[in-house]
Structure formats: structure tokens, C-alpha cells
PDB file of N, CA and C in Angstrom:
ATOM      1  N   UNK A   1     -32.421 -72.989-260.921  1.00  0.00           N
ATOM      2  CA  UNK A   1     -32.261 -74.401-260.627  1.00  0.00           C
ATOM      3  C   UNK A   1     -31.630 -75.075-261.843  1.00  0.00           C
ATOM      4  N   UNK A   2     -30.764 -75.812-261.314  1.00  0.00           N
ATOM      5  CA  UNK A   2     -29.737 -76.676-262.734  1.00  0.00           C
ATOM      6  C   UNK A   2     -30.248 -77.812-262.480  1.00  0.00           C
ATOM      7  N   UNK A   3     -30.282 -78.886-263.919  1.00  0.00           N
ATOM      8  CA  UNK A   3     -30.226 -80.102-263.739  1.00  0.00           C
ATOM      9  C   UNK A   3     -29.189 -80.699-263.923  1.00  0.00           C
ATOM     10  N   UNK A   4     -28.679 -81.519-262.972  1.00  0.00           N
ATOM     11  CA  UNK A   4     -27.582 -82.524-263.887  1.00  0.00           C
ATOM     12  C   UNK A   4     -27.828 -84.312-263.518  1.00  0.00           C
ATOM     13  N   UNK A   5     -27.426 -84.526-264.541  1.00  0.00           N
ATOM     14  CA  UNK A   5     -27.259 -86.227-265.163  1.00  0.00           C
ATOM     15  C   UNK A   5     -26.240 -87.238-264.305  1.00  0.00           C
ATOM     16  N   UNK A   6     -26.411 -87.822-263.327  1.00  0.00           N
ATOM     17  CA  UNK A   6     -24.963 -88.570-262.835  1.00  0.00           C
ATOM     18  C   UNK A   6     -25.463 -90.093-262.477  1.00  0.00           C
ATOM     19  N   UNK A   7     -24.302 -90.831-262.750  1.00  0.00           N
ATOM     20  CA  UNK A   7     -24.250 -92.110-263.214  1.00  0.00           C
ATOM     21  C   UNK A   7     -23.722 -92.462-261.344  1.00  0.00           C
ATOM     22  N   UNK A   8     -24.846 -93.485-260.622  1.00  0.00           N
ATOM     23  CA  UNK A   8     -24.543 -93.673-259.287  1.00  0.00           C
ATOM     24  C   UNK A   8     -24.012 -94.866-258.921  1.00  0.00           C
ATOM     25  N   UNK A   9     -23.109 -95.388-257.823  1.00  0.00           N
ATOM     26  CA  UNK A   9     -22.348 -96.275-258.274  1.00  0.00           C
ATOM     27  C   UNK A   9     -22.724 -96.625-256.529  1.00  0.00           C
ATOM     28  N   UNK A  10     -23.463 -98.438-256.596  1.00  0.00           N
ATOM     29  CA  UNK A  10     -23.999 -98.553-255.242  1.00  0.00           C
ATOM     30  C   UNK A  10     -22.923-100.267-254.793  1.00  0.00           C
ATOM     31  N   UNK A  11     -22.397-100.571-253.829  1.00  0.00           N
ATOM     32  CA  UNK A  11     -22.116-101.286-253.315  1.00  0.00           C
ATOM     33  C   UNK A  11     -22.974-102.606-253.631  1.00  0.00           C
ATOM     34  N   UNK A  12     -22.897-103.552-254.451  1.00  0.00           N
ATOM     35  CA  UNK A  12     -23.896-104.763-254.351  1.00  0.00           C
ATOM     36  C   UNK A  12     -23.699-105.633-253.342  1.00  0.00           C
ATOM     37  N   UNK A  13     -23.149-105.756-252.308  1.00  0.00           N
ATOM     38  CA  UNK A  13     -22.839-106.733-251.311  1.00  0.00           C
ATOM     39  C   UNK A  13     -22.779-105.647-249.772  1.00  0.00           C
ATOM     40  N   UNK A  14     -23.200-106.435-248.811  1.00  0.00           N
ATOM     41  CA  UNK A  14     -22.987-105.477-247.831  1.00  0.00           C
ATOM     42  C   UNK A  14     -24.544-104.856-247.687  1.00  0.00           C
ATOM     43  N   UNK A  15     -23.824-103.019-247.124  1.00  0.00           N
ATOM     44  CA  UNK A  15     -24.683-102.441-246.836  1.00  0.00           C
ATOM     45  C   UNK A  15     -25.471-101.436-248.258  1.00  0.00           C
ATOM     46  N   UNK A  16     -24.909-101.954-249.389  1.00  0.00           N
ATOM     47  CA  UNK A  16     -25.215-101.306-250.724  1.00  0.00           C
ATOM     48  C   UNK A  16     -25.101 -99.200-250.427  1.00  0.00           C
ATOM     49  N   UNK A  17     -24.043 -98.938-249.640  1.00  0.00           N
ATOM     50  CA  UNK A  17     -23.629 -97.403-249.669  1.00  0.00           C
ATOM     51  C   UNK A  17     -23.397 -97.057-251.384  1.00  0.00           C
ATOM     52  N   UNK A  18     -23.638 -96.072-251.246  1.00  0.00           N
ATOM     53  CA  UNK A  18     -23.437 -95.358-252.383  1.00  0.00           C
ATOM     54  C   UNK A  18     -21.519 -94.822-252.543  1.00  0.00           C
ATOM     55  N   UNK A  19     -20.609 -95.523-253.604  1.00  0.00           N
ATOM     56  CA  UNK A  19     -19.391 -95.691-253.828  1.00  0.00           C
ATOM     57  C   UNK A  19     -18.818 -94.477-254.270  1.00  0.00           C
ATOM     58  N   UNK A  20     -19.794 -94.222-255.504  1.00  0.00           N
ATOM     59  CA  UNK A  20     -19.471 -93.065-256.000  1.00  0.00           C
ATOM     60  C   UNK A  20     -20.650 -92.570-257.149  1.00  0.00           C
ATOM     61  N   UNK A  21     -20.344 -91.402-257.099  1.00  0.00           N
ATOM     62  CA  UNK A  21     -21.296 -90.294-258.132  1.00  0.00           C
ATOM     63  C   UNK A  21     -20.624 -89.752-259.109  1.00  0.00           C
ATOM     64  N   UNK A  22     -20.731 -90.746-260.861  1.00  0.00           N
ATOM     65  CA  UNK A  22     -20.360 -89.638-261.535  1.00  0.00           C
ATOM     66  C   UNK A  22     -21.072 -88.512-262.582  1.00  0.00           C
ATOM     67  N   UNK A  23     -20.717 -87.571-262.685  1.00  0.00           N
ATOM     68  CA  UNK A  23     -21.705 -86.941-263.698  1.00  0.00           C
ATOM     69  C   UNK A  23     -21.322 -87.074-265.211  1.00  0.00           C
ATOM     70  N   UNK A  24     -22.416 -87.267-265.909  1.00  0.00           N
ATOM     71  CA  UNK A  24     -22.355 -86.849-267.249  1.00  0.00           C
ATOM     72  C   UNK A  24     -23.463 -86.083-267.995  1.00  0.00           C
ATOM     73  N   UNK A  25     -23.839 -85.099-267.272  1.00  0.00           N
ATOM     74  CA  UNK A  25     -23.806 -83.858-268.199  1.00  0.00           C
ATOM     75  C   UNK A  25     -23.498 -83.854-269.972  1.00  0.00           C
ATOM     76  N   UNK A  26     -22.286 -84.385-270.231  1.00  0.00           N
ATOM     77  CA  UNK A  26     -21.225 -84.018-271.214  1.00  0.00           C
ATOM     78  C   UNK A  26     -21.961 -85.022-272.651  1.00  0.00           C
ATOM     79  N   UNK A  27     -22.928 -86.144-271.668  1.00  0.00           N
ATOM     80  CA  UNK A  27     -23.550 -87.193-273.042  1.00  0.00           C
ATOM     81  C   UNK A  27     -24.865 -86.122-272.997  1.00  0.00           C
ATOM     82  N   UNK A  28     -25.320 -86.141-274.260  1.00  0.00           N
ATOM     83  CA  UNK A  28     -26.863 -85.744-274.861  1.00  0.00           C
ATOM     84  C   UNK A  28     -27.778 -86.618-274.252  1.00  0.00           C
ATOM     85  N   UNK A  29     -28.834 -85.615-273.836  1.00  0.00           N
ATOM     86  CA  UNK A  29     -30.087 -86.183-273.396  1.00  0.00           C
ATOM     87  C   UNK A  29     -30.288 -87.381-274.388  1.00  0.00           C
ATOM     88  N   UNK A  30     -30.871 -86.806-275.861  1.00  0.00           N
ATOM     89  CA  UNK A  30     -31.318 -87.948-276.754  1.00  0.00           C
ATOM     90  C   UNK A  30     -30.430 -89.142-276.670  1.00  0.00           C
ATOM     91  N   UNK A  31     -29.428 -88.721-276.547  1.00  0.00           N
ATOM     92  CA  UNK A  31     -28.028 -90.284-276.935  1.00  0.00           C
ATOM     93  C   UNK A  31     -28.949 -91.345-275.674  1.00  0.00           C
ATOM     94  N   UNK A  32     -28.768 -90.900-274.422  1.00  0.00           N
ATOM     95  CA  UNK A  32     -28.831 -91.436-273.437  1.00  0.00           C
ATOM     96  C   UNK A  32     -30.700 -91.830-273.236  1.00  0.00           C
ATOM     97  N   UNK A  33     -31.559 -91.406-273.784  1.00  0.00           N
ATOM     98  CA  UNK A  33     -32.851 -91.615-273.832  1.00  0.00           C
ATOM     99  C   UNK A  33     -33.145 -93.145-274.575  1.00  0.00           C
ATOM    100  N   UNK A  34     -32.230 -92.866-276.080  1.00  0.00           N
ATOM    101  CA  UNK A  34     -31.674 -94.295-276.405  1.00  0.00           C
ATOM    102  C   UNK A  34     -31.441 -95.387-276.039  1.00  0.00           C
ATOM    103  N   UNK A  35     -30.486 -95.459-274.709  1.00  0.00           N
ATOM    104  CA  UNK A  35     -30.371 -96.226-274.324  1.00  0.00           C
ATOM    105  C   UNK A  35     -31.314 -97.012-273.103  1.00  0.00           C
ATOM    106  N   UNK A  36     -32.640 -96.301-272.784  1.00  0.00           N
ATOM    107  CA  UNK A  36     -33.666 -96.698-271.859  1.00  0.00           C
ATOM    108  C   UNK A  36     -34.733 -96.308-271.674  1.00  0.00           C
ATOM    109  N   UNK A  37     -35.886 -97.010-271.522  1.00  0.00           N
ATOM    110  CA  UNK A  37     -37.106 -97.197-271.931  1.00  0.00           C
ATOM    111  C   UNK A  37     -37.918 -96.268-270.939  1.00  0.00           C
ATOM    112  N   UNK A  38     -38.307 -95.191-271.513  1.00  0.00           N
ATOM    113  CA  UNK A  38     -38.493 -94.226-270.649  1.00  0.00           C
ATOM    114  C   UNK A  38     -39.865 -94.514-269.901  1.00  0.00           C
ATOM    115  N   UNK A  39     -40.326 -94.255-268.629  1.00  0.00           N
ATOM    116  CA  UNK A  39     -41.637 -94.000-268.269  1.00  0.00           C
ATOM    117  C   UNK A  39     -42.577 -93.218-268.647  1.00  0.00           C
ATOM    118  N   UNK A  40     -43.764 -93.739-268.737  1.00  0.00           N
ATOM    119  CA  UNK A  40     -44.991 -92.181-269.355  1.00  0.00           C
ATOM    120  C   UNK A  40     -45.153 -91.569-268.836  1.00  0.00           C
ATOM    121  N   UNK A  41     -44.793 -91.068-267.301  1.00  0.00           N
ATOM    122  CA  UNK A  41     -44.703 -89.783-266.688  1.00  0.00           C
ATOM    123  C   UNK A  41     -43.091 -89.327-266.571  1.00  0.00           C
ATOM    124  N   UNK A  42     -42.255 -89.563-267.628  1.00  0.00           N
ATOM    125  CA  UNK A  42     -40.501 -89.219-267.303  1.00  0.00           C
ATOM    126  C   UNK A  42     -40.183 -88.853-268.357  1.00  0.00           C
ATOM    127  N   UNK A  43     -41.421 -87.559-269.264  1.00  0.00           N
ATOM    128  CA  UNK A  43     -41.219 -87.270-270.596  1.00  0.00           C
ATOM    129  C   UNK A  43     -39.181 -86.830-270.616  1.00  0.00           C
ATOM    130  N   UNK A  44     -38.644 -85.837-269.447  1.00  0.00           N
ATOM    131  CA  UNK A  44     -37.634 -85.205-269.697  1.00  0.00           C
ATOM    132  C   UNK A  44     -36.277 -86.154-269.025  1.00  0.00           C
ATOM    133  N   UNK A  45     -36.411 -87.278-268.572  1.00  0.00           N
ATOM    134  CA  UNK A  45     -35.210 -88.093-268.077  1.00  0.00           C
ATOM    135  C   UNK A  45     -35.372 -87.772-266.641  1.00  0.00           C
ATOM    136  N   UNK A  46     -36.027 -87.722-265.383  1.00  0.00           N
ATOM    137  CA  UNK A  46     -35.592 -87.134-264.163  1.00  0.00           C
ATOM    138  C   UNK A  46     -35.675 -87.957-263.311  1.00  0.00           C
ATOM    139  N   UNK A  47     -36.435 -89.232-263.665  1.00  0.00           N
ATOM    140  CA  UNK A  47     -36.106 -90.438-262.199  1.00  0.00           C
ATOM    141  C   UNK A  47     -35.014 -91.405-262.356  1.00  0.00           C
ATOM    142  N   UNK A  48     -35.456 -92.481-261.350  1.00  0.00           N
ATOM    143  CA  UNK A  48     -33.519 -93.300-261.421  1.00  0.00           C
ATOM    144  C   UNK A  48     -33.782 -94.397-262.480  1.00  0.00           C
ATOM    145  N   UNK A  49     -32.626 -94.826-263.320  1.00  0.00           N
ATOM    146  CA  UNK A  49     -33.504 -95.849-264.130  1.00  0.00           C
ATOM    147  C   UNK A  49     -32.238 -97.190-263.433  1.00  0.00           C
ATOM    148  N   UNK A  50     -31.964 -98.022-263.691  1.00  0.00           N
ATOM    149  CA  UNK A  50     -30.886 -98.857-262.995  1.00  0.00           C
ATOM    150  C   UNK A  50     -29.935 -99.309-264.875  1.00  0.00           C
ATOM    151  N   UNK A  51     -29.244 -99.452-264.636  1.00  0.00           N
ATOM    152  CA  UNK A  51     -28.068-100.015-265.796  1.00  0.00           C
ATOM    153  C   UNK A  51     -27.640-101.256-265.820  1.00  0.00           C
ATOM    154  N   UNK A  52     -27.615-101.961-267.162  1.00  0.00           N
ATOM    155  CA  UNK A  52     -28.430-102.862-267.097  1.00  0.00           C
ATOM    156  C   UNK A  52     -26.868-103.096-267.709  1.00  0.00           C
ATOM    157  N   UNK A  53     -26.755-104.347-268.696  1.00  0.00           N
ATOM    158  CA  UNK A  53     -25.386-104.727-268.878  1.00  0.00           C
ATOM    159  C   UNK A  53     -25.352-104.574-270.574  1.00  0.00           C
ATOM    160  N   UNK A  54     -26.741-104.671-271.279  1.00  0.00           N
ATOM    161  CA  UNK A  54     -26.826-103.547-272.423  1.00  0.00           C
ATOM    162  C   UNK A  54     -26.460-102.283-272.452  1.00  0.00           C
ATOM    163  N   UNK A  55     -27.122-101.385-271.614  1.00  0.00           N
ATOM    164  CA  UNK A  55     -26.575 -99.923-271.413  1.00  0.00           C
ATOM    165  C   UNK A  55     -25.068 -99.538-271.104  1.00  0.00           C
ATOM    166  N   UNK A  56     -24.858-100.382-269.853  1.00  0.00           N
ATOM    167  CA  UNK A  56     -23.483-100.262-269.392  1.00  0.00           C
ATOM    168  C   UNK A  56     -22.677-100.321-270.797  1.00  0.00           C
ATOM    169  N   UNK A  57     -22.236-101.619-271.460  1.00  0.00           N
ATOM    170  CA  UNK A  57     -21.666-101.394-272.587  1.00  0.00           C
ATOM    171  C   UNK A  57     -21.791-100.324-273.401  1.00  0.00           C
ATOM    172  N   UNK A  58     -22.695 -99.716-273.550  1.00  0.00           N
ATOM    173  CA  UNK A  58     -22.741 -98.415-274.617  1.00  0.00           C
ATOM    174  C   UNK A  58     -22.236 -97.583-273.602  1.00  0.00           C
ATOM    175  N   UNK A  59     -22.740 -97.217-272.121  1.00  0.00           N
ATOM    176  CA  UNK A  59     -22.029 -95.803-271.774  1.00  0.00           C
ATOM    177  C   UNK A  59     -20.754 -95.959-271.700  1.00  0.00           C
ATOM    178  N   UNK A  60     -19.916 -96.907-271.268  1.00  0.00           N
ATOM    179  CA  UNK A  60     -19.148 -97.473-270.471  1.00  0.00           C
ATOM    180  C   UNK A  60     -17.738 -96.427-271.679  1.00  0.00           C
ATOM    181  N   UNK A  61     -18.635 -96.262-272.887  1.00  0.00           N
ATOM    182  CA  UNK A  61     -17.982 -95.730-274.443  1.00  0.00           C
ATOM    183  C   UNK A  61     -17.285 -94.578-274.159  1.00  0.00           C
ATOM    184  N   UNK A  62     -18.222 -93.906-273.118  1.00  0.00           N
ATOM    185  CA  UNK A  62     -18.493 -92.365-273.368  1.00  0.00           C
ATOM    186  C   UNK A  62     -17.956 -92.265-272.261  1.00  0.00           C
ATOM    187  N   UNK A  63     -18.231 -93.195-270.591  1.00  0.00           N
ATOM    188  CA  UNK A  63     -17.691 -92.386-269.569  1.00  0.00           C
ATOM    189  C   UNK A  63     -16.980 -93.674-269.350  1.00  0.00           C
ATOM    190  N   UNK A  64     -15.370 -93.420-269.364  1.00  0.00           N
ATOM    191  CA  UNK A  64     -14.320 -95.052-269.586  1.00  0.00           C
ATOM    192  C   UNK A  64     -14.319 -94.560-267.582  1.00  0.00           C
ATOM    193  N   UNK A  65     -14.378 -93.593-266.956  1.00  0.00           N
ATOM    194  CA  UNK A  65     -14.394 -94.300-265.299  1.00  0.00           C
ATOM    195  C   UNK A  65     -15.341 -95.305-264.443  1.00  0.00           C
ATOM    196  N   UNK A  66     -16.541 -95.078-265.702  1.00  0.00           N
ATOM    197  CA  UNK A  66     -17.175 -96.684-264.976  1.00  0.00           C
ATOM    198  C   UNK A  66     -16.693 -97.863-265.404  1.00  0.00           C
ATOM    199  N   UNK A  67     -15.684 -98.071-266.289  1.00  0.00           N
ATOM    200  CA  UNK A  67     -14.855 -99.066-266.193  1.00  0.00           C
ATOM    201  C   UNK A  67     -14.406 -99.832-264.874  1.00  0.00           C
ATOM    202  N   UNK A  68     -14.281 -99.146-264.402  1.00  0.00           N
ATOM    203  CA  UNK A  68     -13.536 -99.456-262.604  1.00  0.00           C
ATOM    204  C   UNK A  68     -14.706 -99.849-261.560  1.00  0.00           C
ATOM    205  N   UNK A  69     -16.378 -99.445-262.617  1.00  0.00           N
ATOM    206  CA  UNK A  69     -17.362-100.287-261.760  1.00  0.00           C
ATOM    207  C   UNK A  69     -18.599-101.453-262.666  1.00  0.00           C
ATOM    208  N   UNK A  70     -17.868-102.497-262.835  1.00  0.00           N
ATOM    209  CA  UNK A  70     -18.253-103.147-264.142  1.00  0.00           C
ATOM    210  C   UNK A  70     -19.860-103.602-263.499  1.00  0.00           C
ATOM    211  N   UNK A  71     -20.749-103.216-264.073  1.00  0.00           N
ATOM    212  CA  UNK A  71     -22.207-103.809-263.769  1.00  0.00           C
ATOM    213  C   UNK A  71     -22.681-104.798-263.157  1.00  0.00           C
ATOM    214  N   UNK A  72     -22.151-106.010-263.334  1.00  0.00           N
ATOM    215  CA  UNK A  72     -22.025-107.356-262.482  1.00  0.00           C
ATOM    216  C   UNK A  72     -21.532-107.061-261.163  1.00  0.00           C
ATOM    217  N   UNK A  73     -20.900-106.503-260.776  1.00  0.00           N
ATOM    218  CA  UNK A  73     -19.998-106.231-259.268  1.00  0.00           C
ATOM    219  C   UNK A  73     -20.640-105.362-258.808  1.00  0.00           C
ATOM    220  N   UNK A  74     -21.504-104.202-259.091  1.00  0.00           N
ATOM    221  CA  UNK A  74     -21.708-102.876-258.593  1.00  0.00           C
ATOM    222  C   UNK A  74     -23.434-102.322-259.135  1.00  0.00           C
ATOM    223  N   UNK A  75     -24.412-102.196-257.867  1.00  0.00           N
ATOM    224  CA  UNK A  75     -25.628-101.451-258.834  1.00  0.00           C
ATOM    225  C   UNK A  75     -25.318-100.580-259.094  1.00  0.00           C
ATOM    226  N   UNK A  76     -25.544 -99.953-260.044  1.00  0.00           N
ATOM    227  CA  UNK A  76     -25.545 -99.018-261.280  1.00  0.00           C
ATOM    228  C   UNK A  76     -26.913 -98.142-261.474  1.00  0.00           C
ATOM    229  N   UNK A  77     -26.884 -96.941-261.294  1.00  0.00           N
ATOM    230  CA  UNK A  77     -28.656 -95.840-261.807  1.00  0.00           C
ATOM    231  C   UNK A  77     -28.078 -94.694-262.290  1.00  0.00           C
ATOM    232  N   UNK A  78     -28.643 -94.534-263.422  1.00  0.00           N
ATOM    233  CA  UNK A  78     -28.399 -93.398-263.608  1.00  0.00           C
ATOM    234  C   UNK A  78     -29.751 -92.232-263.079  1.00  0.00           C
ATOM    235  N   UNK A  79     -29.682 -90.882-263.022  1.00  0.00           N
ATOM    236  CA  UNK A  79     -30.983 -90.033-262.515  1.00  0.00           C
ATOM    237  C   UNK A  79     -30.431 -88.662-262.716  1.00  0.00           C
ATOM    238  N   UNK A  80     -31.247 -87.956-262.622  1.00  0.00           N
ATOM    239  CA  UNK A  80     -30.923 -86.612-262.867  1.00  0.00           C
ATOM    240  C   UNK A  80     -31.414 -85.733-261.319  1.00  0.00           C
ATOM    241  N   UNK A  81     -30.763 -85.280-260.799  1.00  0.00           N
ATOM    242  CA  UNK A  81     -30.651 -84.414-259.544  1.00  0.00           C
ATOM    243  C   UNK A  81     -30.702 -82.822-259.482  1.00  0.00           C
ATOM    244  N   UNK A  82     -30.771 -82.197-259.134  1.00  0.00           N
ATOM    245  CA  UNK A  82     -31.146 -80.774-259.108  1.00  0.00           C
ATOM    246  C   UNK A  82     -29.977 -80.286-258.459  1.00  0.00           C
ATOM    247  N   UNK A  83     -29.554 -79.326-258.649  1.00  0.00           N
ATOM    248  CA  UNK A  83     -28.417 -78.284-258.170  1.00  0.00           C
ATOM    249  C   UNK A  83     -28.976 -76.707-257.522  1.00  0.00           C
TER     250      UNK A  83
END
């Protein structure tokens, strides 16, 4: 079983469908732990957290295609999913 990291990209108006899924794998756990306040049962990162317009700016560094879904326009979670 693999884990991977992907940044979910939800419709804010409407029927809030899910737009797009991207992964980042490619950022470090720790980098990204940094940026959000983990739960006391989510020692390893695995539920959804939502992206906030602090975070967004820092990932936004690392993965420039959420550029095209700026936080204000679009909910935003990141979560980790199983393969």
C-alpha cells in the first residue's frame, strides 16, 4: 500500500464537484506539517485539512499549478489517499 499527498481542488459555487486532483508527493512531509496544525489523532498527515490563504501562499511556491486555483475562488484540502 502507497501513500500519496494531493492537493484537491473543489468548485466553491454550484454543486462544489471536485475540479481537480493534484499530487505532491515531491514537497516533504515536515515542510508541509509546517504549514498546518495537525490533529492529536493525525500523528502522520492522513486526513483532509482545508487551505487556508496563509498556506496557499506558501504552497502555491512549490506547486505554481494551483496558481490557476487561487483560494478565494476555489475550496482547497489537502489529504493523503492510499494507492
Amino acid at each position: 500500500m502507497k501513500v500519496e499527498r494531493n492537493i484537491l481542488v473543489f468548485k466553491k459555487k454550484g454543486d462544489s464537484s471536485l475540479v481537480k486532483e493534484i499530487n505532491i508527493d515531491h514537497l516533504d512531509i515536515p515542510k508541509i506539517k509546517k504549514l498546518f496544525k495537525l490533529l492529536p489523532d493525525d500523528p502522520k498527515f492522513y486526513r483532509p485539512y482545508r487551505i487556508e490563504k496563509e498556506q496557499y501562499e506558501t504552497i502555491v511556491q512549490y506547486v505554481p499549478e494551483l496558481k490557476v486555483y487561487p483560494w478565494n475562488k476555489f475550496h482547497l484540502t489537502i489529504e493523503a489517499v492510499t494507492v
